[in-house]
C-alpha atoms as a PDB file:
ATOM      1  CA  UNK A   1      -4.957 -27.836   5.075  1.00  0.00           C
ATOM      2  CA  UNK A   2      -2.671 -28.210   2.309  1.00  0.00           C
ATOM      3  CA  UNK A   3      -0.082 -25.665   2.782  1.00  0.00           C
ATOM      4  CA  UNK A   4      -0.825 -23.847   0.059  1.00  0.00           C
ATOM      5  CA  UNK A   5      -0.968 -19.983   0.143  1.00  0.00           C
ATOM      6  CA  UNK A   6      -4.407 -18.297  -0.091  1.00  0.00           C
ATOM      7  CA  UNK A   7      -4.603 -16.739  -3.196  1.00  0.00           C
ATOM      8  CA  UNK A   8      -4.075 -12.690  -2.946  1.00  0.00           C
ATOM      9  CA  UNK A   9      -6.394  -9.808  -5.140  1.00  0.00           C
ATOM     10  CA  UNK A  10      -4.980  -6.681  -6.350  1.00  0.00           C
ATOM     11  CA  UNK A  11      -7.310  -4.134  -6.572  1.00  0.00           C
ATOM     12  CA  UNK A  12      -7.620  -2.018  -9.605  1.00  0.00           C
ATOM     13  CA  UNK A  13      -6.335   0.915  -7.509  1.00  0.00           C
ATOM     14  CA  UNK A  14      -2.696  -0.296  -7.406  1.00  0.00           C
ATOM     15  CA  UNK A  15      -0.164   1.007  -9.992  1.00  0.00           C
ATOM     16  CA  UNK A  16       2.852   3.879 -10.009  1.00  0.00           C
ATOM     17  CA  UNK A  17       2.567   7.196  -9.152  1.00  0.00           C
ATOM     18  CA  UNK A  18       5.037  10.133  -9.661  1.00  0.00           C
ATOM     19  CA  UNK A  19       5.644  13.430  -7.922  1.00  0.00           C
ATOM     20  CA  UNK A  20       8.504  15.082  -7.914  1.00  0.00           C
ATOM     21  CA  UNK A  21      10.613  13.057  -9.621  1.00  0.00           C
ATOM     22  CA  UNK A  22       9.964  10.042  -7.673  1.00  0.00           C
ATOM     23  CA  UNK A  23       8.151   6.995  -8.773  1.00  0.00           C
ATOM     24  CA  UNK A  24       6.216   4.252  -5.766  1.00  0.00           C
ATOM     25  CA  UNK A  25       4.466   1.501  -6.317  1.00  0.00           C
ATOM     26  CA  UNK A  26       0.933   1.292  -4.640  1.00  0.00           C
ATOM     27  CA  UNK A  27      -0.273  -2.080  -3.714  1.00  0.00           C
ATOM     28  CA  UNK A  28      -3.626  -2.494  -2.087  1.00  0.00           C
ATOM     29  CA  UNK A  29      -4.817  -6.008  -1.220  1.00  0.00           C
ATOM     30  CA  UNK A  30      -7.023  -8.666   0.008  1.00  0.00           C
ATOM     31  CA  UNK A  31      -7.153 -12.423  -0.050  1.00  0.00           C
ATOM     32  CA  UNK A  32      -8.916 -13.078  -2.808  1.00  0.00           C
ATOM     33  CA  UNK A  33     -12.609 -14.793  -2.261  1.00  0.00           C
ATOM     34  CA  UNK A  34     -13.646 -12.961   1.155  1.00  0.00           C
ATOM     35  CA  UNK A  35     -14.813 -10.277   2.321  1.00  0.00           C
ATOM     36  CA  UNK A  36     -11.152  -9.646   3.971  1.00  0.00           C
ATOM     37  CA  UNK A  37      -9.762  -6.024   5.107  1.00  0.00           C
ATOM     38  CA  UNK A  38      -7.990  -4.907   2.252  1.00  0.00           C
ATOM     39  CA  UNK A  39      -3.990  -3.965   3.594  1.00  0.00           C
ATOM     40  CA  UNK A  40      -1.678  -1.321   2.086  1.00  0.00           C
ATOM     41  CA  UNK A  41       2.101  -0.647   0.749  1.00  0.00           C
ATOM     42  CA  UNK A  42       3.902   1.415  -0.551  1.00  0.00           C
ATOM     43  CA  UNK A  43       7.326   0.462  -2.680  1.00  0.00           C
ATOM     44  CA  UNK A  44      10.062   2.870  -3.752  1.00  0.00           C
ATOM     45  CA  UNK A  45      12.242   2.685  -6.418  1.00  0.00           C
ATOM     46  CA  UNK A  46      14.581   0.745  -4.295  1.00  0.00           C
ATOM     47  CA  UNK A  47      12.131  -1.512  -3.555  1.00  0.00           C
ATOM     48  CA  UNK A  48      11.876  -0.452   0.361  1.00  0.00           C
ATOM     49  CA  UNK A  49       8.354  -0.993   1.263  1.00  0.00           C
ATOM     50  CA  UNK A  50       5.805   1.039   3.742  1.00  0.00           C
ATOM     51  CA  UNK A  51       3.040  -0.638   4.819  1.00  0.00           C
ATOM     52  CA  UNK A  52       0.552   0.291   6.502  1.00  0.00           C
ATOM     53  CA  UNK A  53      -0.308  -1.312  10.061  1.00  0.00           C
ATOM     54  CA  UNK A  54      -4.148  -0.737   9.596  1.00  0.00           C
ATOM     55  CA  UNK A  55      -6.459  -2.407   7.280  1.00  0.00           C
ATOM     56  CA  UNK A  56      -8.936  -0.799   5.386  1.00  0.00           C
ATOM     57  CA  UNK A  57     -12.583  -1.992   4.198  1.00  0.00           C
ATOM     58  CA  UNK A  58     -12.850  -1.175   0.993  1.00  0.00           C
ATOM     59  CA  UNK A  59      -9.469  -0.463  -1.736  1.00  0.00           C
ATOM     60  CA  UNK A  60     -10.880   3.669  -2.218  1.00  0.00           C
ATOM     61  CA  UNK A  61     -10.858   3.931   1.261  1.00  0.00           C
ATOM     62  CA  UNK A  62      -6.657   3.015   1.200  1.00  0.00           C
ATOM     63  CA  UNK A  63      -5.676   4.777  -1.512  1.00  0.00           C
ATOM     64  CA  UNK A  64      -7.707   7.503   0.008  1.00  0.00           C
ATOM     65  CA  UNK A  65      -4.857   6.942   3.057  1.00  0.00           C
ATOM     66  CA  UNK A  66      -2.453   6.858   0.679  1.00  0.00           C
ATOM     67  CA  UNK A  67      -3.509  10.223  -1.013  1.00  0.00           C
ATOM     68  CA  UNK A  68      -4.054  11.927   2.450  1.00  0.00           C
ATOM     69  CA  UNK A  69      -0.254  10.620   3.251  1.00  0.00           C
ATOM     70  CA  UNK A  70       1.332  11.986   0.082  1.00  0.00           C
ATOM     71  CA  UNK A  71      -0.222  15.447   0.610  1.00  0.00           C
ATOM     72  CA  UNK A  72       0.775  15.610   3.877  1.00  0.00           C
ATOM     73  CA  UNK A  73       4.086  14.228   3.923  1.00  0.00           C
ATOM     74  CA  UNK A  74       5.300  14.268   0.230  1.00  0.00           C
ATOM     75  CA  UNK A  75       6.597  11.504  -1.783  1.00  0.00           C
ATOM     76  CA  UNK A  76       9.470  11.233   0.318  1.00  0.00           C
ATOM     77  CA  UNK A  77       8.318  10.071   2.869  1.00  0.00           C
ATOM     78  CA  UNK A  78       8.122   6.968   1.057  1.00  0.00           C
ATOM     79  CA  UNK A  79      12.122   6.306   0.901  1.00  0.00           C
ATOM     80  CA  UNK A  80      13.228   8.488   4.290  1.00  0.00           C
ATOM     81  CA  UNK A  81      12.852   5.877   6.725  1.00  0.00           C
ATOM     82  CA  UNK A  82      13.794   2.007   6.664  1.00  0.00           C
ATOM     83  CA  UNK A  83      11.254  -0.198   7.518  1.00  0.00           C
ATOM     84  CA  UNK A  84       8.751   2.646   7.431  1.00  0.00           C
ATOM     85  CA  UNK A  85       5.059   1.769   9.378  1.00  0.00           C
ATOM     86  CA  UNK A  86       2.242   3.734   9.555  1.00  0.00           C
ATOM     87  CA  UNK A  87       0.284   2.987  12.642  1.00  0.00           C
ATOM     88  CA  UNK A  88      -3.090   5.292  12.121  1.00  0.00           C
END
């Protein structure tokens, strides 16, 4: 190997959202070129970052999570605790 880092796709899915006055950043991702689990965070305006222990096989099916996670929990659940993982 070379050392180099695998090269990382963003799936369409990813962008801001708003609610409530708050604005996060979702990223869903694979390494790009393979059939890879895609993984998913979450980064506030601070730029604290929840991500998500599980991976997911297709991008819908994580911001699906992500959806299901906002509903349920609100945006702020987002910037409420350091180091936040979600461990579904």
């Amino acid at each position: 190997m070379n050392g180099a880092l695998p090269e990382i796709e963003h799936s369409p899915l990813c962008g801001k959202v708003t609610r409530d006055g708050e604005t996060v950043d979702v990223q869903i991702y694979r390494i790009a070129d393979s059939d890879a689990s895609w993984s998913l965070e979450v980064i506030d305006a601070e730029g604290g970052s929840t991500v998500w222990n599980d991976m997911f096989d297709t991008d819908e099916a994580a911001y699906a999570e992500f959806v299901t996670t906002l509903e349920r929990e609100g945006i702020s659940c987002f910037r409420e605790a350091p180091a936040n993982i979600h461990w579904h």
